[in-house]
Protein backbone atom coordinates (compact mmCIF):
# COMPACT_ATOMS: atom_id res chain seq x y z
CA UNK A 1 -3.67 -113.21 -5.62
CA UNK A 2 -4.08 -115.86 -8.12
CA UNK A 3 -1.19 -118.47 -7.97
CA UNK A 4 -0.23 -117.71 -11.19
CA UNK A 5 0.43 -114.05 -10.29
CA UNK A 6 2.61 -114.81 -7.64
CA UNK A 7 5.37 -113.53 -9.69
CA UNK A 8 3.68 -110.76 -11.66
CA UNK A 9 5.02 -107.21 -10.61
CA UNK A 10 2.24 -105.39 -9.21
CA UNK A 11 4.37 -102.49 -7.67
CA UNK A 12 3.19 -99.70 -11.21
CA UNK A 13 4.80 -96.79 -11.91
CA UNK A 14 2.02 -94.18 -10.71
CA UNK A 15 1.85 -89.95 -11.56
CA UNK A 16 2.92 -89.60 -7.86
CA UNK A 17 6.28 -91.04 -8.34
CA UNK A 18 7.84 -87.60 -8.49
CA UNK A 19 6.05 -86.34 -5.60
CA UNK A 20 7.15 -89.24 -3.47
CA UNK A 21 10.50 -89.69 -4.72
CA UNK A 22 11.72 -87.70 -1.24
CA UNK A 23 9.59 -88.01 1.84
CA UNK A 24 7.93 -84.35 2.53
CA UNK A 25 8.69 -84.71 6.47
CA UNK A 26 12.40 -85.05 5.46
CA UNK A 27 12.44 -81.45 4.71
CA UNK A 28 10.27 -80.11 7.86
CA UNK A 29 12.01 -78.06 10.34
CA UNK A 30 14.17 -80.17 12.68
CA UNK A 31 17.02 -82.45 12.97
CA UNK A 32 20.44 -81.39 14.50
CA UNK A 33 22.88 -79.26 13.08
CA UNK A 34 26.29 -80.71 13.14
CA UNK A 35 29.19 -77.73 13.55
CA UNK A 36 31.81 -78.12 10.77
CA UNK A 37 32.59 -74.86 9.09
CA UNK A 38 35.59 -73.89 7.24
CA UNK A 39 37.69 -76.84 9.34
CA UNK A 40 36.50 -79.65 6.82
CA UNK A 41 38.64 -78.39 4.12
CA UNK A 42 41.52 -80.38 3.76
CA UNK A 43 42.67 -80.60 -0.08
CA UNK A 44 44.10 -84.14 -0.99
CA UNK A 45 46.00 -86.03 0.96
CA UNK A 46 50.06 -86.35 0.74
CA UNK A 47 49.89 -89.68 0.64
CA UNK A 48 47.45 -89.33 -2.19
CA UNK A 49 49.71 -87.35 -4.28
CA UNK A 50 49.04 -88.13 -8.09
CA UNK A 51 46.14 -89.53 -7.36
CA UNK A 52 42.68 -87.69 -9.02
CA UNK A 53 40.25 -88.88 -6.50
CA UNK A 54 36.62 -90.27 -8.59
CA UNK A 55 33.89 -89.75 -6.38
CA UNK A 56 31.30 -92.19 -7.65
CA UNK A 57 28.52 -91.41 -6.37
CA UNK A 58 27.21 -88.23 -5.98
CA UNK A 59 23.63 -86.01 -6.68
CA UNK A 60 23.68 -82.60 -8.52
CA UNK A 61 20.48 -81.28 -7.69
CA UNK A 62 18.41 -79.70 -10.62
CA UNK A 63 19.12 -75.39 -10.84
CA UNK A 64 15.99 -73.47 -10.71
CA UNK A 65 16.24 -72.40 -14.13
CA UNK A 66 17.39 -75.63 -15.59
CA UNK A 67 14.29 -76.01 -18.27
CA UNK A 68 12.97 -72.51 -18.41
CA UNK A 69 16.00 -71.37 -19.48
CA UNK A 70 16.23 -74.23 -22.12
CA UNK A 71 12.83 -74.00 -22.92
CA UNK A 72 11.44 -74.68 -26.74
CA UNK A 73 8.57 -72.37 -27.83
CA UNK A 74 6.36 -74.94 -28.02
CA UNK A 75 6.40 -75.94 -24.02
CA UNK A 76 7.21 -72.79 -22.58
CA UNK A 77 5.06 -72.59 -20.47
CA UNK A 78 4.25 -76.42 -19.89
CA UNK A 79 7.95 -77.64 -18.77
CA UNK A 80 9.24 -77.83 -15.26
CA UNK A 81 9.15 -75.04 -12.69
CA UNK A 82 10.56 -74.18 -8.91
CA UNK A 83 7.76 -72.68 -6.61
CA UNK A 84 8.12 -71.72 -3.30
CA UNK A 85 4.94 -73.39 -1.55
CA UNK A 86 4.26 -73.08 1.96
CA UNK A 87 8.20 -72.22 2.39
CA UNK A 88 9.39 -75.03 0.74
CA UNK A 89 10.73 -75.66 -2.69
CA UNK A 90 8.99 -77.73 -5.00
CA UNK A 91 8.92 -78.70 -8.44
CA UNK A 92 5.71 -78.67 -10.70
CA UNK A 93 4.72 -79.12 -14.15
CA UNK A 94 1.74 -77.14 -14.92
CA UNK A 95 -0.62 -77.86 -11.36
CA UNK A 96 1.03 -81.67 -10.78
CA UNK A 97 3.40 -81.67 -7.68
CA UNK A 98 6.65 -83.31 -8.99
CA UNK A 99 8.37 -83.10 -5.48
CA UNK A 100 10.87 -80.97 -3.59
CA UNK A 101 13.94 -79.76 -4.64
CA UNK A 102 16.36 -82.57 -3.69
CA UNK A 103 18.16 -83.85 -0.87
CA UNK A 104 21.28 -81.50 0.14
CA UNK A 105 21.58 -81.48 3.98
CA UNK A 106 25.30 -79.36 3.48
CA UNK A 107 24.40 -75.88 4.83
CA UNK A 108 25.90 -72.47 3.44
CA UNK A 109 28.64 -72.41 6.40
CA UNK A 110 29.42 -75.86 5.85
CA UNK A 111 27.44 -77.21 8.90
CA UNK A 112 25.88 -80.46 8.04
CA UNK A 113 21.92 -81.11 9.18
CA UNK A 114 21.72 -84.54 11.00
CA UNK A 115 18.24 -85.90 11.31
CA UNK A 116 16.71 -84.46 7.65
CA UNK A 117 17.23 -85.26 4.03
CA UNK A 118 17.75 -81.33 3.19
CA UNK A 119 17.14 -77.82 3.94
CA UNK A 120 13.43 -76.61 3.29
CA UNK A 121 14.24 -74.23 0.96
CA UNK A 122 17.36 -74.14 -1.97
CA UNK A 123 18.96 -71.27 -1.13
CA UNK A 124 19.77 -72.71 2.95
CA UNK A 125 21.68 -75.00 1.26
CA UNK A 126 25.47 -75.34 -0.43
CA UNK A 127 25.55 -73.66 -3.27
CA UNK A 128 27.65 -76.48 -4.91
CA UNK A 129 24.91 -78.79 -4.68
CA UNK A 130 23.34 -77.45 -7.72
CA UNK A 131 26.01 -74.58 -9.14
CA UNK A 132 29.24 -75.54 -11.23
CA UNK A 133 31.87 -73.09 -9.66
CA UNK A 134 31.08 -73.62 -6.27
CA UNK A 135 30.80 -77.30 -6.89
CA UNK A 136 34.15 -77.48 -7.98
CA UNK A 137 35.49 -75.43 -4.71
CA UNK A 138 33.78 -77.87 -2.54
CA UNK A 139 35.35 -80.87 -4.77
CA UNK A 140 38.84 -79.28 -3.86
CA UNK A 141 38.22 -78.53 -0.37
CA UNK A 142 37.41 -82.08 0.09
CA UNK A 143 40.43 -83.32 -2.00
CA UNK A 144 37.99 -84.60 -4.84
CA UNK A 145 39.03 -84.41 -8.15
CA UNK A 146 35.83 -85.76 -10.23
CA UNK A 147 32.31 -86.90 -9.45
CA UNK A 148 29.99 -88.98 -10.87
CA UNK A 149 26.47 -87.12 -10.19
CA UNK A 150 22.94 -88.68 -10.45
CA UNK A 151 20.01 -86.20 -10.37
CA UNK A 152 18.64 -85.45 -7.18
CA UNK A 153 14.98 -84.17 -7.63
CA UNK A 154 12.25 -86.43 -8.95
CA UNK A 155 11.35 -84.50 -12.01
CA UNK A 156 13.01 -87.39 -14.36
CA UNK A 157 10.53 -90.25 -13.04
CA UNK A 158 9.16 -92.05 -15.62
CA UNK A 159 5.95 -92.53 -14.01
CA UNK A 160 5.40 -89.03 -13.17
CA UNK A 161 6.22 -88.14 -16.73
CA UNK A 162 3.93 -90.63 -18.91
CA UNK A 163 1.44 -89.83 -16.51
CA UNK A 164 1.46 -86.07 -18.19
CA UNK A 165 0.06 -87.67 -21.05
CA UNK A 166 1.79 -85.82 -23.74
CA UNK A 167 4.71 -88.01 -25.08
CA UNK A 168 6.25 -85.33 -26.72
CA UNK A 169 6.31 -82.96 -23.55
CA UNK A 170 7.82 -86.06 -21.43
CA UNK A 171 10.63 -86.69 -23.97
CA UNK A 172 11.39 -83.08 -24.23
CA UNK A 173 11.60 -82.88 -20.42
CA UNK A 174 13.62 -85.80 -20.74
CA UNK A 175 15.95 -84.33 -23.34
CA UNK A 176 16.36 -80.70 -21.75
CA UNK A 177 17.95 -83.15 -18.55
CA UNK A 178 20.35 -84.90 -20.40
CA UNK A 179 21.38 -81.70 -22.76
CA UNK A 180 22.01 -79.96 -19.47
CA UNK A 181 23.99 -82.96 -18.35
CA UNK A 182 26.95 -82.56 -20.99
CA UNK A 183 26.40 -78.70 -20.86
CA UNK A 184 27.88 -79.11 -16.76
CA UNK A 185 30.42 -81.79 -17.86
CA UNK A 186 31.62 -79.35 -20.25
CA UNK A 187 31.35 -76.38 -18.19
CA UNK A 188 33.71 -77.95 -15.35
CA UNK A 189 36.35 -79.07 -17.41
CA UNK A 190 35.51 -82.63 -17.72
CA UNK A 191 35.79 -83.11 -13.88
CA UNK A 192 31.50 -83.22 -13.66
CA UNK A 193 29.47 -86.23 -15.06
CA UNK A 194 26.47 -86.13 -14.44
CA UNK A 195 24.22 -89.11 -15.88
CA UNK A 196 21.85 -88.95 -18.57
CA UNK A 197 17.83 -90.84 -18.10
CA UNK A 198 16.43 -92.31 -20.61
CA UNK A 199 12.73 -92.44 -22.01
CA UNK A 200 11.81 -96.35 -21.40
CA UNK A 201 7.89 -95.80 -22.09
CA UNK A 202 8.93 -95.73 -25.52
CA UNK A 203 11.52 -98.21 -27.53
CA UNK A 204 12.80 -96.10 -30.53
CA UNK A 205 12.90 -93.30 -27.89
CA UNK A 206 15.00 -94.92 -25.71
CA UNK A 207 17.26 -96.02 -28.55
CA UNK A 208 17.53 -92.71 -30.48
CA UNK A 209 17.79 -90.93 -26.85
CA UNK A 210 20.76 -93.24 -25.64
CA UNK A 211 22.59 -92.39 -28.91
CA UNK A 212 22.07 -89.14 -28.68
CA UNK A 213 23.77 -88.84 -25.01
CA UNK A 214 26.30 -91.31 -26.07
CA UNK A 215 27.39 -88.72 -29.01
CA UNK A 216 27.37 -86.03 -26.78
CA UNK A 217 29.97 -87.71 -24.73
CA UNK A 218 28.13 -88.69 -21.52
CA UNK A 219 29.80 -91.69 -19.48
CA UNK A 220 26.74 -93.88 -18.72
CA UNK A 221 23.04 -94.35 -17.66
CA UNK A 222 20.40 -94.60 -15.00
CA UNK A 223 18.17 -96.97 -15.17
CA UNK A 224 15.49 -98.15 -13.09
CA UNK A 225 15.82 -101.69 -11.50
CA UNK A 226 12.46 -103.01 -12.69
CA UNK A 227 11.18 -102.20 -16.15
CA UNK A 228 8.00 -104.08 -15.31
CA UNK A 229 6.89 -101.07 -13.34
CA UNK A 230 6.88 -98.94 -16.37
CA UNK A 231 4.56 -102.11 -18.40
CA UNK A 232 8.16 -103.13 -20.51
CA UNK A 233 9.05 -106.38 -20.34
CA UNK A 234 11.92 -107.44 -17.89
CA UNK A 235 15.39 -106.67 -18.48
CA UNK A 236 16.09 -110.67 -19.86
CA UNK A 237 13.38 -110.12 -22.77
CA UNK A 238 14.88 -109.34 -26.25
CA UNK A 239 12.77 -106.56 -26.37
CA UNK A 240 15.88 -104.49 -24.47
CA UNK A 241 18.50 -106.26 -26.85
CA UNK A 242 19.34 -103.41 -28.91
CA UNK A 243 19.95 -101.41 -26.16
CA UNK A 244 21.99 -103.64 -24.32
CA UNK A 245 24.07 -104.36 -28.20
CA UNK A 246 24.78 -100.56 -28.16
CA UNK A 247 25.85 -99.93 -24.74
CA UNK A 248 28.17 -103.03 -25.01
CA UNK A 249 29.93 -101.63 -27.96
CA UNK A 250 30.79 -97.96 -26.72
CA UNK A 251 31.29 -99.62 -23.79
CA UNK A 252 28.86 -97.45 -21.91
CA UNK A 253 27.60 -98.50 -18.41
CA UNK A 254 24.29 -98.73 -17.01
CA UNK A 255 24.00 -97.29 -13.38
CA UNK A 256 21.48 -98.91 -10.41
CA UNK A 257 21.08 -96.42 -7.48
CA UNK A 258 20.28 -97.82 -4.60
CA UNK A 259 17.16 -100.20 -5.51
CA UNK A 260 13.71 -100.07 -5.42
CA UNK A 261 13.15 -103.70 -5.73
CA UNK A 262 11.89 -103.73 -1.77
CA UNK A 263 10.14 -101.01 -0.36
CA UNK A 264 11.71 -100.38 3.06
CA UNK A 265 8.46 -98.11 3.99
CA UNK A 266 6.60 -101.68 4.45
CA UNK A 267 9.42 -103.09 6.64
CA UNK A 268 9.84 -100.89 9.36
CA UNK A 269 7.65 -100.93 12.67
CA UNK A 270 4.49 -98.59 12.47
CA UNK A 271 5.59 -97.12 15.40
CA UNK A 272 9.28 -95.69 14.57
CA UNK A 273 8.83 -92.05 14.49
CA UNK A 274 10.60 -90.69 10.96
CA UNK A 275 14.54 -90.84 11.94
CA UNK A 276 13.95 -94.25 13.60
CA UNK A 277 12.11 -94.80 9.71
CA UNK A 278 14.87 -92.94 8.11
CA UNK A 279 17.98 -95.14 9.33
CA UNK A 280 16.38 -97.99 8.67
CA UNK A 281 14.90 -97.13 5.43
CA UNK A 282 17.99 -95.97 4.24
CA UNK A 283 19.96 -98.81 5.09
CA UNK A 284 17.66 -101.58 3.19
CA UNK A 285 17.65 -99.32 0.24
CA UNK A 286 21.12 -99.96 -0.23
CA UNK A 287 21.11 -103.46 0.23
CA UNK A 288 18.29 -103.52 -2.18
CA UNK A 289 20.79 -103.78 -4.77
CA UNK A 290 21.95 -107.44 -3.32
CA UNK A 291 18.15 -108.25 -5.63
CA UNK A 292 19.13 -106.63 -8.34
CA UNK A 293 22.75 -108.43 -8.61
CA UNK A 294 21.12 -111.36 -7.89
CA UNK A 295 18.36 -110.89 -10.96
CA UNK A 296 21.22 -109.88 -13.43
CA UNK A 297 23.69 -112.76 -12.37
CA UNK A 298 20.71 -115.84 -13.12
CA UNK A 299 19.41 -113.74 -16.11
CA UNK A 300 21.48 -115.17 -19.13
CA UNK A 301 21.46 -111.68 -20.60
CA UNK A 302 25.39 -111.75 -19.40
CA UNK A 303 25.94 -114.75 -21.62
CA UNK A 304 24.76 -112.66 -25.03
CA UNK A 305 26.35 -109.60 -23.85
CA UNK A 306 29.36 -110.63 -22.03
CA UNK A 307 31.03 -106.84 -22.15
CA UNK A 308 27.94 -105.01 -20.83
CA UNK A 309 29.43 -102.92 -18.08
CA UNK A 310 27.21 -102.20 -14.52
CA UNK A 311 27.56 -100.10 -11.62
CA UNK A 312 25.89 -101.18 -7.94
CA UNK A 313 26.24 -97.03 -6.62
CA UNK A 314 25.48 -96.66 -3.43
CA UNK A 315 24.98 -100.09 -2.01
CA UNK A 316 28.46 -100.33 -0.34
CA UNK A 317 30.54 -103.88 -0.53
CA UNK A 318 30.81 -105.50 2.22
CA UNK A 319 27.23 -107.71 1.42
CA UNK A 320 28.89 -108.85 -2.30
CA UNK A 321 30.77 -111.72 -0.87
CA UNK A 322 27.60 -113.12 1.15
CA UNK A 323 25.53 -112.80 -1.67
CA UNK A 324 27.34 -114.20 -4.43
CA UNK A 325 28.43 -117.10 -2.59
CA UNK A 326 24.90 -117.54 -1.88
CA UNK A 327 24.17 -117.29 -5.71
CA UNK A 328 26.99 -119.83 -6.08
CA UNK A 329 24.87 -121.58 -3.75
CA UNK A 330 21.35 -121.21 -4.85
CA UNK A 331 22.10 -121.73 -8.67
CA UNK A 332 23.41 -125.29 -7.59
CA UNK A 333 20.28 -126.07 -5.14
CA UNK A 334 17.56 -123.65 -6.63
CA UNK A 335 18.27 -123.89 -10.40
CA UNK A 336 18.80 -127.41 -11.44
CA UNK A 337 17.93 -126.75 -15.31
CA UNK A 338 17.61 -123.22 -15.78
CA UNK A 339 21.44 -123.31 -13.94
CA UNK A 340 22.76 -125.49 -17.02
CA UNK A 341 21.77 -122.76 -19.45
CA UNK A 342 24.10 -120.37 -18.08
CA UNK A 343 27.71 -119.94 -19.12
CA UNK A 344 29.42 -118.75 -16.15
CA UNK A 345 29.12 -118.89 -12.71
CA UNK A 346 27.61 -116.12 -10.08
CA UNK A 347 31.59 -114.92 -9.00
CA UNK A 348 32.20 -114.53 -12.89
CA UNK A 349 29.50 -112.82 -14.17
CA UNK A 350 30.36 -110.60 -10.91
CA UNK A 351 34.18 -109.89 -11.69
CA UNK A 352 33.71 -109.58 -15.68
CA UNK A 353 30.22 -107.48 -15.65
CA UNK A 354 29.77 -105.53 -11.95
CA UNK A 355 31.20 -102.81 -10.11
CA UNK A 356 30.75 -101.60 -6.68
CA UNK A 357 30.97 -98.07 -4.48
CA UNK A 358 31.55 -97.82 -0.73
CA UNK A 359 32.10 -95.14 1.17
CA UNK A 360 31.29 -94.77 5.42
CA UNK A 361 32.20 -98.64 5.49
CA UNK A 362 35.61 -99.79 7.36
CA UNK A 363 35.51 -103.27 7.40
CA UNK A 364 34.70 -103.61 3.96
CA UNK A 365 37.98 -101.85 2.11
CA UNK A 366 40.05 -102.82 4.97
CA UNK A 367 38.91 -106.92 5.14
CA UNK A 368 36.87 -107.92 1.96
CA UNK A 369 38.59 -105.78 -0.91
CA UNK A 370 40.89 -108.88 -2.33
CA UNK A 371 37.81 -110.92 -2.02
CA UNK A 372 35.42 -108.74 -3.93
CA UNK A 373 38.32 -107.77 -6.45
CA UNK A 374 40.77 -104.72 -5.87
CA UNK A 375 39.39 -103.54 -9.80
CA UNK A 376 35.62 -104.11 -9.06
CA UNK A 377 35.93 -101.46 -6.24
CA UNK A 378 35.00 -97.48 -6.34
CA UNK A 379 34.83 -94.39 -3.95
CA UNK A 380 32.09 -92.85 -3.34
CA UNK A 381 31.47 -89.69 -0.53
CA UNK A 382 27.18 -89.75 -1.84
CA UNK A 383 28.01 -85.70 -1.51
CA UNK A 384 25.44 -83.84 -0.42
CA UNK A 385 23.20 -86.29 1.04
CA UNK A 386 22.51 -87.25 4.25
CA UNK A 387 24.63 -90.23 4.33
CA UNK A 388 27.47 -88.72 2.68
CA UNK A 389 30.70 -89.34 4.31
CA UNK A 390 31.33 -85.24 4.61
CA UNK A 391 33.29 -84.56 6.58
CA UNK A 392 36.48 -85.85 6.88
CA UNK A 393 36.52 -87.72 3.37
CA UNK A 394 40.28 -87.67 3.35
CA UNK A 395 40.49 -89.42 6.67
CA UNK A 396 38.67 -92.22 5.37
CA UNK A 397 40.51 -92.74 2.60
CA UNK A 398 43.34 -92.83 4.73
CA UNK A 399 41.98 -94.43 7.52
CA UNK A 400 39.84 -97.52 5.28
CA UNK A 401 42.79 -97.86 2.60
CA UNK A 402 46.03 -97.10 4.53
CA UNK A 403 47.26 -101.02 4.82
CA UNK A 404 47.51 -101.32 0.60
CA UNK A 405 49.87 -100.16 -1.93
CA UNK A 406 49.91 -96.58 -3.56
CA UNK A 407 48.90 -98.90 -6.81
CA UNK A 408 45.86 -100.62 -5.05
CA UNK A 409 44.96 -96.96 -3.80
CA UNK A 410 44.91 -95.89 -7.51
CA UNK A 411 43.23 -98.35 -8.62
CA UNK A 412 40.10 -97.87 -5.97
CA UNK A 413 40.54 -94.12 -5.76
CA UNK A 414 41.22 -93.29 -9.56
CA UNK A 415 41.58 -95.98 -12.43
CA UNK A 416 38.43 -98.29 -12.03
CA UNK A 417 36.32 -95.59 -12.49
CA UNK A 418 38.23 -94.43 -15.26
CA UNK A 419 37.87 -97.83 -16.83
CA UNK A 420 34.25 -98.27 -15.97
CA UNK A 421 32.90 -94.73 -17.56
CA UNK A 422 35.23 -94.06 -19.94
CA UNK A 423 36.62 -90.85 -18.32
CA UNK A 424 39.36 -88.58 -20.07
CA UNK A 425 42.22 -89.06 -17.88
């Protein structure tokens, strides 16, 4: 590498991304099956009473008939489809693999898999990881009032999808997704949101796209934490100012999920076998996010859009204090002139612009929550993934939050979310 590519992105969006989006051996036949049955279903709290519980961060994986049964004339027979290959479900569009079915490792009988990201096939699987009504029971059952879904499959990738070559077909793709987004919300009462994608290989696109969602009454977006994969410029160019000028003034928020901006695969030893791989995989993912909070808080795109509103979802909180008092840090050391251009410093760009999920983590709510900021903090369970705090989400809550007030409780459980997505109650 030349020097003066030493800090050119060379990690491109590829036509594989949907494929690879979930690792096939997560899905072989294995792991351990961890008895839970009807016993996890618990309903709120008492000491929770009048609280409605916002789970933050959770996947609603794509139904079988989601685009078929949406499906223009025009692309009916070139839009996204379920096959059963091998035994294991898959999605394809046309003869390109666009990966398996999503990650739900919640069984039928409530068991949970330990060991695998899901259940070879859809059907093994909890219904409520990709149907409204049973969705809804399991919401109840785990004293959950709303969720805050991101999509679970791969067919959204935006490398995947301008690697098809046809625009058109990728926006429509695009489109069907996010249609079928406000369709659930509406469906379940306005206790689903799922979050819309948007179409970044294409500017007006993205623009007319985001409006479009925005009118339809979705709460945010998901957005990818490097543009530069995609060949856009990075998040700090002008180029994304009219995107950021409309978010900021319907107050929408932008959403990074976990964090691609490492790649765990290259970090772990070659000789882990895949659940040695998986833990630790799964665990640098999340702190991935540290690099994106750290690229957003020395970007200056805070200073012209001091209202833009973004979620950190599962990445936990008990690394935000380390790393923003290392910003503090670095910005004084690191940035001698570029640091003078900014307007604020690391902690507040953090407590006017950020927001943060936990949800396994104990010392984090119970040691760190004044110091990251009691409204900067949401719940999350990451329902029905393998990391997802099912079962016993109640006796978390209780557990992790017991020591504050019913207001700071409210706050956590309920209100910031409300705040940071807009949400009708």
């Amino acid at each position: 590498m030349a020097a003066d590519d030493a800090n050119v992105s060379t990690d491109r969006a590829k036509a594989t991304d949907a494929r690879d989006y979930w690792m096939f051996e997560g899905f072989t036949p294995g792991g351990v099956i961890r008895e839970v049955g009807e016993g996890y279903i618990k309903g709120l709290d008492p000491s929770l009473a009048g609280i409605k519980i916002v789970d933050c961060d959770t996947h609603f994986s794509e139904p079988p008939d989601l685009f078929s049964s949406r499906a223009p004339a025009k692309f009916k027979d070139k839009l996204p489809v379920m096959r059963r290959v091998d035994g294991y479900d898959k999605w394809f569009v046309g003869d390109k693999d666009f990966g398996m079915s999503g990650g739900n490792v919640i069984a039928k009988n409530k068991n949970k898999l330990l060991g695998r990201m899901a259940f070879p096939t859809l059907e093994e699987g909890d219904p409520g990881a990709y149907q409204v009504g049973p969705r809804l029971k399991a919401m109840d059952d785990m004293g959950v009032y709303a969720q805050i879904c991101f999509q679970n499959g791969g067919v959204t990738q935006v490398g995947s999808l301008m690697a098809l070559g046809d625009d058109e077909l990728a926006l429509t793709i695009m489109q069907i997704f996010n249609s079928a987004c406000a369709e659930r919300q509406t469906e379940s009462g306005q206790r689903i949101f799922s979050l819309p994608n948007l179409p970044l290989w294409d500017k007006a696109a993205t623009l007319a796209e985001a409006r479009r969602c925005i009118d339809l009454g979705l709460k945010g977006f998901v957005l990818p934490d490097k543009p530069e994969r995609i060949g856009k410029p990075s998040y700090s160019n002008p180029y994304w100012d009219a995107l950021w000028e409309m978010l900021e003034s319907t107050g929408t928020p932008i959403n990074f999920h976990l964090n691609s901006a490492i790649n765990p695969g290259g970090i772990t030893w070659d000789e882990f076998d895949f659940e040695q791989r998986l833990a630790v995989a799964s665990m640098m993912y999340s702190v991935g996010n540290a690099a994106n909070l750290g690229n957003w808080l020395v970007s200056g795109v805070l200073d012209r859009f001091p209202k833009l509103k973004i979620g950190l979802i599962e990445s936990g909180l008990g690394w935000v204090p380390f790393v923003v008092e290392m910003m503090e840090h670095q910005v004084d050391e690191m940035m001698p002139n570029a640091g003078k251009k900014l307007k604020k410093r690391p902690w507040d760009y953090f407590r006017d612009n950020f927001w943060v999920t936990f949800w396994y983590e104990s010392i984090g709510p119970k040691q760190l929550l004044e110091t990251v900021g009691v409204d900067k903090v949401l719940f999350e369970t990451d329902y029905p993934h393998p990391t997802s705090l099912y079962p016993g989400v109640q006796e978390h809550i209780v557990d992790v939050l017991g020591g504050y007030s019913y207001e700071v409780k409210k706050k956590v459980l309920e209100t910031n979310a409300a705040r940071l997505y807009n949400l009708p109650f």
